[in-house]
PDB file of N, CA and C in Angstrom:
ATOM      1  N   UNK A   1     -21.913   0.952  13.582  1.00  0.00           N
ATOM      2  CA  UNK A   1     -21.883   1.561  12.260  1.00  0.00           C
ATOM      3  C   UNK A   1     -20.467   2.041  11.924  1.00  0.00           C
ATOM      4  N   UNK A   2     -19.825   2.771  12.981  1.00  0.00           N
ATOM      5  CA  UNK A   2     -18.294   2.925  12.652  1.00  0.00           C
ATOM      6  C   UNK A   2     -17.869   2.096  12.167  1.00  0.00           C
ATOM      7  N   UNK A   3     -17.405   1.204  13.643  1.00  0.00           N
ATOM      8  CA  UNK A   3     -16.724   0.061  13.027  1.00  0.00           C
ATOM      9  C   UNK A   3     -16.952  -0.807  11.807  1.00  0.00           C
ATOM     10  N   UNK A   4     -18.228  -1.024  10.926  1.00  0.00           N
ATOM     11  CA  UNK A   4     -18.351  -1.206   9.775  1.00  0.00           C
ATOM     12  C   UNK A   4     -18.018  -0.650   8.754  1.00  0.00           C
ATOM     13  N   UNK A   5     -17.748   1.124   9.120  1.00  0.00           N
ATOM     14  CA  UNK A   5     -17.198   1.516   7.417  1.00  0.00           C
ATOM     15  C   UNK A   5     -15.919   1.431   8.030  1.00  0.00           C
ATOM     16  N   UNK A   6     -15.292   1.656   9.470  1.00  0.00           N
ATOM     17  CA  UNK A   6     -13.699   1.119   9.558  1.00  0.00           C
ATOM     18  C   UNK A   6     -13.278  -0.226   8.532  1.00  0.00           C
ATOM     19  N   UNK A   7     -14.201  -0.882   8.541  1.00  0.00           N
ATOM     20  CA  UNK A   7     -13.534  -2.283   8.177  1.00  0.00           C
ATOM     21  C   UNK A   7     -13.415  -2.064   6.378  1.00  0.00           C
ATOM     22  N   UNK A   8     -14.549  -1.280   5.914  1.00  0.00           N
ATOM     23  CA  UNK A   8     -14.905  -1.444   4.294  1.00  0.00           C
ATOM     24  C   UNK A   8     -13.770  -0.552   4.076  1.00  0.00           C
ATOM     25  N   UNK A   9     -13.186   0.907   4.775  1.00  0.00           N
ATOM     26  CA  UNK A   9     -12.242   1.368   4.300  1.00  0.00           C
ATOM     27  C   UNK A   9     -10.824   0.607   4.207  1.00  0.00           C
ATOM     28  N   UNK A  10     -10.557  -0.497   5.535  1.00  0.00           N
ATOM     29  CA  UNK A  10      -9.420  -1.379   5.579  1.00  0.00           C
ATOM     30  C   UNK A  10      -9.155  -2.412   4.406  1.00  0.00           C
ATOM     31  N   UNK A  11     -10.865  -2.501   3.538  1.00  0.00           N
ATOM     32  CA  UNK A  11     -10.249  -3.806   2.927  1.00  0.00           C
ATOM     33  C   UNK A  11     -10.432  -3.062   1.825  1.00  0.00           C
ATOM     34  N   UNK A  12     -10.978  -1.990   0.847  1.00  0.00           N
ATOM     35  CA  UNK A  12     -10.485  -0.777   0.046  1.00  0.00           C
ATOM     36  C   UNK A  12      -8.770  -0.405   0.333  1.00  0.00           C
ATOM     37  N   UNK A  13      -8.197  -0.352   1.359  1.00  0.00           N
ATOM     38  CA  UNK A  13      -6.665  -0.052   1.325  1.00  0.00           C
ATOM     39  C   UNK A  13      -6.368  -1.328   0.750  1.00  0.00           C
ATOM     40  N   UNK A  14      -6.411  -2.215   1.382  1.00  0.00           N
ATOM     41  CA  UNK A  14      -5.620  -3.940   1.468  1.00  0.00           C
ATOM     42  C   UNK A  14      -5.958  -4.395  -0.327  1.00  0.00           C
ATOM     43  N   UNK A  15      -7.277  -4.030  -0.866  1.00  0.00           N
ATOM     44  CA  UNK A  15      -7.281  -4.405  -2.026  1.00  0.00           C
ATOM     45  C   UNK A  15      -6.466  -3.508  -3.213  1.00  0.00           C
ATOM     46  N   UNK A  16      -6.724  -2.415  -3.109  1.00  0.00           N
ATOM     47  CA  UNK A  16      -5.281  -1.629  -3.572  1.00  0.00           C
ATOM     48  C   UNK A  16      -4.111  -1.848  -3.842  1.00  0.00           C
ATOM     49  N   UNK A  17      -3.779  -2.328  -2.563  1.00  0.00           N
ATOM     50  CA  UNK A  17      -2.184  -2.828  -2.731  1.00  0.00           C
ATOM     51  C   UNK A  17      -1.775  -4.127  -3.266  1.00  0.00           C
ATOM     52  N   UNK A  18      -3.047  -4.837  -3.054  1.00  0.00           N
ATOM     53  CA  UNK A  18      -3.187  -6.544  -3.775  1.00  0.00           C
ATOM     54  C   UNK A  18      -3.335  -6.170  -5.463  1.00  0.00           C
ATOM     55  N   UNK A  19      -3.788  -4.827  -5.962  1.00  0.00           N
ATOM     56  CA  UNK A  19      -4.118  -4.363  -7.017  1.00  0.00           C
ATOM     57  C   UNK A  19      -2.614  -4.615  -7.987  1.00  0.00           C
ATOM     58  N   UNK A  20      -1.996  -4.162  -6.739  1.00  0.00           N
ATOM     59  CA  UNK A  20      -0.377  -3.382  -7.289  1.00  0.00           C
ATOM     60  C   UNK A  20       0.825  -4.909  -7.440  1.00  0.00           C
ATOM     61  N   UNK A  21       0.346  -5.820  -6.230  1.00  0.00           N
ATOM     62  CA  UNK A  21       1.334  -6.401  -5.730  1.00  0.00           C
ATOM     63  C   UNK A  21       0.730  -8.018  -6.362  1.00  0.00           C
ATOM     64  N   UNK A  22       0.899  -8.508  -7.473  1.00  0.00           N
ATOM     65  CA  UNK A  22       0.685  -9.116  -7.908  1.00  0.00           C
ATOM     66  C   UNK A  22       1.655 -10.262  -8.342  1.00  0.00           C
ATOM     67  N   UNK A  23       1.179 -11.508  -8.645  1.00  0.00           N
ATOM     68  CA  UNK A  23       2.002 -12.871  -8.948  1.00  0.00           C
ATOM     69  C   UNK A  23       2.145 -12.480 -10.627  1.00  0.00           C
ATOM     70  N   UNK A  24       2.480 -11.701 -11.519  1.00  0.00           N
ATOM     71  CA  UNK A  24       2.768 -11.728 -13.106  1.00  0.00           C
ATOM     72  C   UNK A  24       3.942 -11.115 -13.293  1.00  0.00           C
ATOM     73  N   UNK A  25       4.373 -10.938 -14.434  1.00  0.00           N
ATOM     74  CA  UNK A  25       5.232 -10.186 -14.484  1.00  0.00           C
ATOM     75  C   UNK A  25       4.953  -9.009 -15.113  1.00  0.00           C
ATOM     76  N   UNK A  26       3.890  -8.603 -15.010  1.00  0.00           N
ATOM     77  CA  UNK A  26       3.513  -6.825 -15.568  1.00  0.00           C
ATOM     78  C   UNK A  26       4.483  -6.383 -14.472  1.00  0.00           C
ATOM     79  N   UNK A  27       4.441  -4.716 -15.125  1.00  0.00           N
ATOM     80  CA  UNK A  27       4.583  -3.570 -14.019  1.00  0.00           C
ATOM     81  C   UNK A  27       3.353  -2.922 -13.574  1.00  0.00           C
ATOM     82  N   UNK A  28       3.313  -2.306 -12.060  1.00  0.00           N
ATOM     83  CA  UNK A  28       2.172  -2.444 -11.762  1.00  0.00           C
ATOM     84  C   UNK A  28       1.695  -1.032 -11.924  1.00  0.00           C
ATOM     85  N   UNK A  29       0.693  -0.980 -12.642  1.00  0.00           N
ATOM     86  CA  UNK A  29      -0.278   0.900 -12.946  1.00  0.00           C
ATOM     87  C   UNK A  29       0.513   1.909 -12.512  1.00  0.00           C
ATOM     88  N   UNK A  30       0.520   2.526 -13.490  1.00  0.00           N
ATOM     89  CA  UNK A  30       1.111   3.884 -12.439  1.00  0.00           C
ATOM     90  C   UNK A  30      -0.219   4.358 -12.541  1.00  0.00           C
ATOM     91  N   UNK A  31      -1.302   4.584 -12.675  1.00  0.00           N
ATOM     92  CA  UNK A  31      -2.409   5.042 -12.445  1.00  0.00           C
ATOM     93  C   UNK A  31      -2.839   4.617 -10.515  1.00  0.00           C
ATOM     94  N   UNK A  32      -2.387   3.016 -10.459  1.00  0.00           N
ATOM     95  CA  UNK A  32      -2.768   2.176  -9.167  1.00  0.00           C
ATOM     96  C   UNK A  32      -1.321   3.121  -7.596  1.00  0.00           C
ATOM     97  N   UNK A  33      -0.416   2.846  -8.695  1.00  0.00           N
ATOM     98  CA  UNK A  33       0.642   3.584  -8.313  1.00  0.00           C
ATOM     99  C   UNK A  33       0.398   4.823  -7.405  1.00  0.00           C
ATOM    100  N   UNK A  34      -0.342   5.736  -8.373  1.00  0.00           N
ATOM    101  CA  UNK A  34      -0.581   7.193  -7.730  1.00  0.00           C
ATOM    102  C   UNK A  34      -2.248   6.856  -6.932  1.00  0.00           C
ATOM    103  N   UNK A  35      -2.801   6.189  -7.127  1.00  0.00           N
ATOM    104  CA  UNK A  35      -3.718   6.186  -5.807  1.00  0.00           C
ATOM    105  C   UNK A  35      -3.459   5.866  -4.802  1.00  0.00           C
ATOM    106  N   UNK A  36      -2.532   5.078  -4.671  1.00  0.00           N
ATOM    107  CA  UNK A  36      -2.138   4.574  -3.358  1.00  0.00           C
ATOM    108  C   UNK A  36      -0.941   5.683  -2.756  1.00  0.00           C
ATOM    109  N   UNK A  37      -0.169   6.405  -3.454  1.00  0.00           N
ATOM    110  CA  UNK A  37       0.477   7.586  -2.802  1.00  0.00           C
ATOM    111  C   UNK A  37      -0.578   8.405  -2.480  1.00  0.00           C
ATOM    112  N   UNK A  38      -1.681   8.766  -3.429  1.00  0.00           N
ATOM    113  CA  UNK A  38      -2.492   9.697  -2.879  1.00  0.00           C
ATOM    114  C   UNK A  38      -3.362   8.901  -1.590  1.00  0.00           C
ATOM    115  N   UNK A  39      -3.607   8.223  -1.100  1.00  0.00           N
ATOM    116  CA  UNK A  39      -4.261   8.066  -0.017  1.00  0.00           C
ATOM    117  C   UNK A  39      -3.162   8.036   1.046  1.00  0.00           C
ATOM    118  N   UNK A  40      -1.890   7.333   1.022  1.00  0.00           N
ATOM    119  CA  UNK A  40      -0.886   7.819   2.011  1.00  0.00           C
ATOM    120  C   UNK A  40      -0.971   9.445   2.145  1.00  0.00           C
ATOM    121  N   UNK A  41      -0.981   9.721   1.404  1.00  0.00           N
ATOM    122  CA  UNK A  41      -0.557  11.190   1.379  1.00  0.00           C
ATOM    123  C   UNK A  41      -1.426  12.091   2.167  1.00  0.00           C
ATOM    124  N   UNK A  42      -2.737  11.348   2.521  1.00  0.00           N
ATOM    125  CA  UNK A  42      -3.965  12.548   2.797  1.00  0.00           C
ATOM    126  C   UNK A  42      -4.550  11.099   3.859  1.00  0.00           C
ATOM    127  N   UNK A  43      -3.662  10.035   4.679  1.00  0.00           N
ATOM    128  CA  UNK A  43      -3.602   9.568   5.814  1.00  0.00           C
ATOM    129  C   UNK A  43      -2.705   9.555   6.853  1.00  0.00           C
ATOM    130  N   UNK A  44      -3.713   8.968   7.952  1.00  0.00           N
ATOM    131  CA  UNK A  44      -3.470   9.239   9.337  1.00  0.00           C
ATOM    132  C   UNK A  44      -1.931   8.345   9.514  1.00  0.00           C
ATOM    133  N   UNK A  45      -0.890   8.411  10.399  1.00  0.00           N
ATOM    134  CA  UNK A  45       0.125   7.542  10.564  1.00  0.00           C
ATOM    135  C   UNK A  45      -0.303   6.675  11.164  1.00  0.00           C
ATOM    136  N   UNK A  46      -1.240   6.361  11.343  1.00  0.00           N
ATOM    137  CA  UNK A  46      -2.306   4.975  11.643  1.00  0.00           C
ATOM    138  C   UNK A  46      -2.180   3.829  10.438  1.00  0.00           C
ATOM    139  N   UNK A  47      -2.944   4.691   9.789  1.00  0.00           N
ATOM    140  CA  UNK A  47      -3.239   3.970   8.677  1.00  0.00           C
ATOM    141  C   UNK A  47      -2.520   4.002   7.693  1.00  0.00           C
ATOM    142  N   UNK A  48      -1.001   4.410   7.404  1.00  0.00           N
ATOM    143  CA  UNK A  48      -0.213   4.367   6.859  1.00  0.00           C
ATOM    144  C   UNK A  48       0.664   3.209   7.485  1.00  0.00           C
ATOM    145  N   UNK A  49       0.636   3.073   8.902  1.00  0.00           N
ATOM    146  CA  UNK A  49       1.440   2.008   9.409  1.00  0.00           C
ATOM    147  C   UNK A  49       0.561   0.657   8.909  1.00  0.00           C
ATOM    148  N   UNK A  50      -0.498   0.917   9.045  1.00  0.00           N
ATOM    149  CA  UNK A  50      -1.524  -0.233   8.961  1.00  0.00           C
ATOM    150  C   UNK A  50      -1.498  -0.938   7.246  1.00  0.00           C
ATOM    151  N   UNK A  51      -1.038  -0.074   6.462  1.00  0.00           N
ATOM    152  CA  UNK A  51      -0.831  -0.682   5.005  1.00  0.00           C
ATOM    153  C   UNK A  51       0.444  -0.577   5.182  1.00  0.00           C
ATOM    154  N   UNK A  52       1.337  -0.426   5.740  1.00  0.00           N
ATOM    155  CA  UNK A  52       2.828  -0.693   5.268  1.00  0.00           C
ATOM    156  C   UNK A  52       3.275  -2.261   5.805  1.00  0.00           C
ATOM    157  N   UNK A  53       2.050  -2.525   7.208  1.00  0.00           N
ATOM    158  CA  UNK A  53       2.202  -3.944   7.744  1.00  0.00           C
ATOM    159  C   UNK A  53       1.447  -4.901   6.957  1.00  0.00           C
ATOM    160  N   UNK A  54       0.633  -4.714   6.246  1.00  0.00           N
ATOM    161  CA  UNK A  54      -0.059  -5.350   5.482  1.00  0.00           C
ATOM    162  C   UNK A  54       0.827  -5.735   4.300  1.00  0.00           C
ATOM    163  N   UNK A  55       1.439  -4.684   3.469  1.00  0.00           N
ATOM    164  CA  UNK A  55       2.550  -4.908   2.557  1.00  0.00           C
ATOM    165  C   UNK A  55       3.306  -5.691   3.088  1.00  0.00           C
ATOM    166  N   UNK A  56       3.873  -5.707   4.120  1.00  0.00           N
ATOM    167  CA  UNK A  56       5.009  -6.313   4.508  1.00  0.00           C
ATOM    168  C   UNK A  56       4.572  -7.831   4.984  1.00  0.00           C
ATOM    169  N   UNK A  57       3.706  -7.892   5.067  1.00  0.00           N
ATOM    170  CA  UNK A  57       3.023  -9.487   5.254  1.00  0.00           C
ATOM    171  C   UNK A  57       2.763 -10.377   3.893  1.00  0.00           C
ATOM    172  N   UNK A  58       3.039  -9.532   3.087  1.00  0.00           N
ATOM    173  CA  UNK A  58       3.260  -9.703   1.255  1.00  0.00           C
ATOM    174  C   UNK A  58       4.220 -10.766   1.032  1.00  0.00           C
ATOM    175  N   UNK A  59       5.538 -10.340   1.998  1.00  0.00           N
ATOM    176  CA  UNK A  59       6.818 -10.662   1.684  1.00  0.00           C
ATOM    177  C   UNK A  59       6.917 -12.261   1.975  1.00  0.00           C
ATOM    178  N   UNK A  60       5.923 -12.857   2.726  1.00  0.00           N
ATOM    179  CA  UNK A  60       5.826 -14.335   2.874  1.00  0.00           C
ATOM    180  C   UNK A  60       5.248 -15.053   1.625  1.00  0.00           C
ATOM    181  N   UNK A  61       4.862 -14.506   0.959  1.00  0.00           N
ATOM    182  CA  UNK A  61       4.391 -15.039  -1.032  1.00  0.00           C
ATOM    183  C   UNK A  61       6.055 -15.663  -1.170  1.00  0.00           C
ATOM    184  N   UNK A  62       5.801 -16.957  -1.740  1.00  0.00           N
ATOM    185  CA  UNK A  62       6.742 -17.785  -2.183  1.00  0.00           C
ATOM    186  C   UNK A  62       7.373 -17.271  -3.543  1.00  0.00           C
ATOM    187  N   UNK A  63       6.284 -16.161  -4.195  1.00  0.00           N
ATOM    188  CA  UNK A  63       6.356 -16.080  -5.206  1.00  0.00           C
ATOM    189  C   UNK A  63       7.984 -14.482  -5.661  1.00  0.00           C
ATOM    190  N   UNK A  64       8.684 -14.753  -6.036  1.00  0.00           N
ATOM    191  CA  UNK A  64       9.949 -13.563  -6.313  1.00  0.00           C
ATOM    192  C   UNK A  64       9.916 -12.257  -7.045  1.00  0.00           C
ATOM    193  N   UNK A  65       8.385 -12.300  -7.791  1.00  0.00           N
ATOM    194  CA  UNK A  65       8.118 -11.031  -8.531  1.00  0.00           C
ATOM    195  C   UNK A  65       6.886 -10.441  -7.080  1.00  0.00           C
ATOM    196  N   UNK A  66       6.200 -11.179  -6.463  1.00  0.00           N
ATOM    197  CA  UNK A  66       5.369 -10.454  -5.101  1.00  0.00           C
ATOM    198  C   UNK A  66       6.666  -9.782  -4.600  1.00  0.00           C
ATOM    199  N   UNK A  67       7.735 -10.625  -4.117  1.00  0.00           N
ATOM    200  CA  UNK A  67       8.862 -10.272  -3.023  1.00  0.00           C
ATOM    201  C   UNK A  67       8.855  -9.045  -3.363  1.00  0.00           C
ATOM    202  N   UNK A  68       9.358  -8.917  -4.899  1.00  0.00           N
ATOM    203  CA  UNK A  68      10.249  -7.577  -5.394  1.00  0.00           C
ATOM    204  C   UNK A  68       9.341  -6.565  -5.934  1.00  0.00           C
ATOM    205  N   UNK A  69       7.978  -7.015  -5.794  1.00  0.00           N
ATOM    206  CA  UNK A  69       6.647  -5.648  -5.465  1.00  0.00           C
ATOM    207  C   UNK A  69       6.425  -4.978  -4.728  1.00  0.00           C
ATOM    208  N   UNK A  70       6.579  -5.998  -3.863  1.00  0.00           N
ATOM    209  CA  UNK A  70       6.398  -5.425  -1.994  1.00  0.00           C
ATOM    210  C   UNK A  70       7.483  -4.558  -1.853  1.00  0.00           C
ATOM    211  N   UNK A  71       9.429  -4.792  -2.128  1.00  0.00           N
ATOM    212  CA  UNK A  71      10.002  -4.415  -1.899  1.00  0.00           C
ATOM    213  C   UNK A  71       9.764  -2.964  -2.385  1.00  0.00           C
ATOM    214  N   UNK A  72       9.699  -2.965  -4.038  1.00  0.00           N
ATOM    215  CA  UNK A  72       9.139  -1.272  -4.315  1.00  0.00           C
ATOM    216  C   UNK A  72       8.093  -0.646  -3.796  1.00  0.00           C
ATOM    217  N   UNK A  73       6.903  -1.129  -3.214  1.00  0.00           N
ATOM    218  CA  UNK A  73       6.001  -0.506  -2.563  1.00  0.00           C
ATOM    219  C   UNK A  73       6.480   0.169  -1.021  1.00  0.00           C
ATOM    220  N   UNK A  74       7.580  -1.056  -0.587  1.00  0.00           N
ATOM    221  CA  UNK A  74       7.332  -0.279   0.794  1.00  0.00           C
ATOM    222  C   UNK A  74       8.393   0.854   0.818  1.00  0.00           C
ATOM    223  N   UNK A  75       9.004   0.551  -0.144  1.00  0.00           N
ATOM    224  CA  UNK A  75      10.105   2.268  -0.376  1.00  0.00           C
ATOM    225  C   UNK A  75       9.547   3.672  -0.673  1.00  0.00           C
ATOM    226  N   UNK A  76       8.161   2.870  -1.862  1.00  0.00           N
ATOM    227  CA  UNK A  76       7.490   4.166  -1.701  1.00  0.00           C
ATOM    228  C   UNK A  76       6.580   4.866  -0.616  1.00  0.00           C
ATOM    229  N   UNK A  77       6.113   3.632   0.211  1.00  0.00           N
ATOM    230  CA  UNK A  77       5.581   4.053   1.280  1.00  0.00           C
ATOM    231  C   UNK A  77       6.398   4.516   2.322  1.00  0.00           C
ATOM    232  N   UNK A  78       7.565   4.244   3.061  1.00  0.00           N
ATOM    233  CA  UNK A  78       8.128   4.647   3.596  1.00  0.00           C
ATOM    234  C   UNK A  78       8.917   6.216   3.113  1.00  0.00           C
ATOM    235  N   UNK A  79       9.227   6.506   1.568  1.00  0.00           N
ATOM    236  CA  UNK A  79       9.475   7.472   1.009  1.00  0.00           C
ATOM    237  C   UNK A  79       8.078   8.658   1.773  1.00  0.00           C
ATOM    238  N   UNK A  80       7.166   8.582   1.095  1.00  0.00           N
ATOM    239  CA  UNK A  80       6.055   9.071   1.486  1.00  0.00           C
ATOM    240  C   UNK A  80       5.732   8.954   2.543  1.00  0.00           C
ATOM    241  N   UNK A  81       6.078   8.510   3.999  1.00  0.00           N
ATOM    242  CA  UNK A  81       5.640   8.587   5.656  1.00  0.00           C
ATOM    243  C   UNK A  81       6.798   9.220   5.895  1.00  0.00           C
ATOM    244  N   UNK A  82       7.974   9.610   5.432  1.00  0.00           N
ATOM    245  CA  UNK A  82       8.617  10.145   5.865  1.00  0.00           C
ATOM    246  C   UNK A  82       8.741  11.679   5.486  1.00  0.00           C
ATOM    247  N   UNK A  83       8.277  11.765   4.286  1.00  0.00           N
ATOM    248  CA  UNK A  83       8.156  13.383   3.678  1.00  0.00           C
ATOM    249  C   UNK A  83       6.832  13.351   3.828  1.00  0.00           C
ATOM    250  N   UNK A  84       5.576  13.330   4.615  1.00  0.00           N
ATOM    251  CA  UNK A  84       4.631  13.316   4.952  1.00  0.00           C
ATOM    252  C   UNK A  84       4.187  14.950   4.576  1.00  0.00           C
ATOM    253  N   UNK A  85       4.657  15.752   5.664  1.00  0.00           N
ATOM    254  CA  UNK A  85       4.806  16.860   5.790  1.00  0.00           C
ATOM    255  C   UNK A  85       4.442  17.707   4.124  1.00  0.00           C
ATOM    256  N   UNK A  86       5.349  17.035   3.503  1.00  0.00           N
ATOM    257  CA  UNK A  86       5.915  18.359   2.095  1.00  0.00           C
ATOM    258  C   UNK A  86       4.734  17.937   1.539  1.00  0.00           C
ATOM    259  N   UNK A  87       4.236  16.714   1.310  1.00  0.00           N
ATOM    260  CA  UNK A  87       3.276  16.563   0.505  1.00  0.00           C
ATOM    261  C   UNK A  87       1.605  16.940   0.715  1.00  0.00           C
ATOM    262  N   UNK A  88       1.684  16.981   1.892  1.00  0.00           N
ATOM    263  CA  UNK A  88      -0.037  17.278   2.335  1.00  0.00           C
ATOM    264  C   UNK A  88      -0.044  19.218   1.882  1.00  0.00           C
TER     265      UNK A  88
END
């Protein structure tokens, strides 16, 4: 039973960031934006590593607007794992 809502919460993160990190040329939600800081923000460095590797597995999209999604996401994620602290 764990390991089943482990997995539904993993692919709730992973779809999130697929939310954000898209093949168009929108900009991506700042509504999508601030959910995904807010769940860094109020997670484990588990699971902050665990979506920042996931992002970063982004970066193999052929596509140059994914590249340069990923690139702003993982600044903000890394912004946010590193001031961890101030924000909780």
């Amino acid at each position: 039973m764990e390991s089943s809502k482990r997995a539904v919460d993993a692919y709730k993160r992973t779809r999130l960031v697929d939310l954000v990190i898209t093949d168009d040329d929108k900009v991506a939600p700042m509504y999508r934006m601030d959910e995904i800081a807010e769940m860094l923000r109020t997670s484990t460095s588990d699971l902050i590593h665990e979506v920042v590797e996931y992002t970063m597995k982004r970066l193999g999209s052929k596509s140059p607007r994914v590249k340069q999604k990923v690139s702003f996401s993982s600044l903000v994620c890394k912004f946010l794992y590193m001031h961890r602290d101030t924000y909780n």
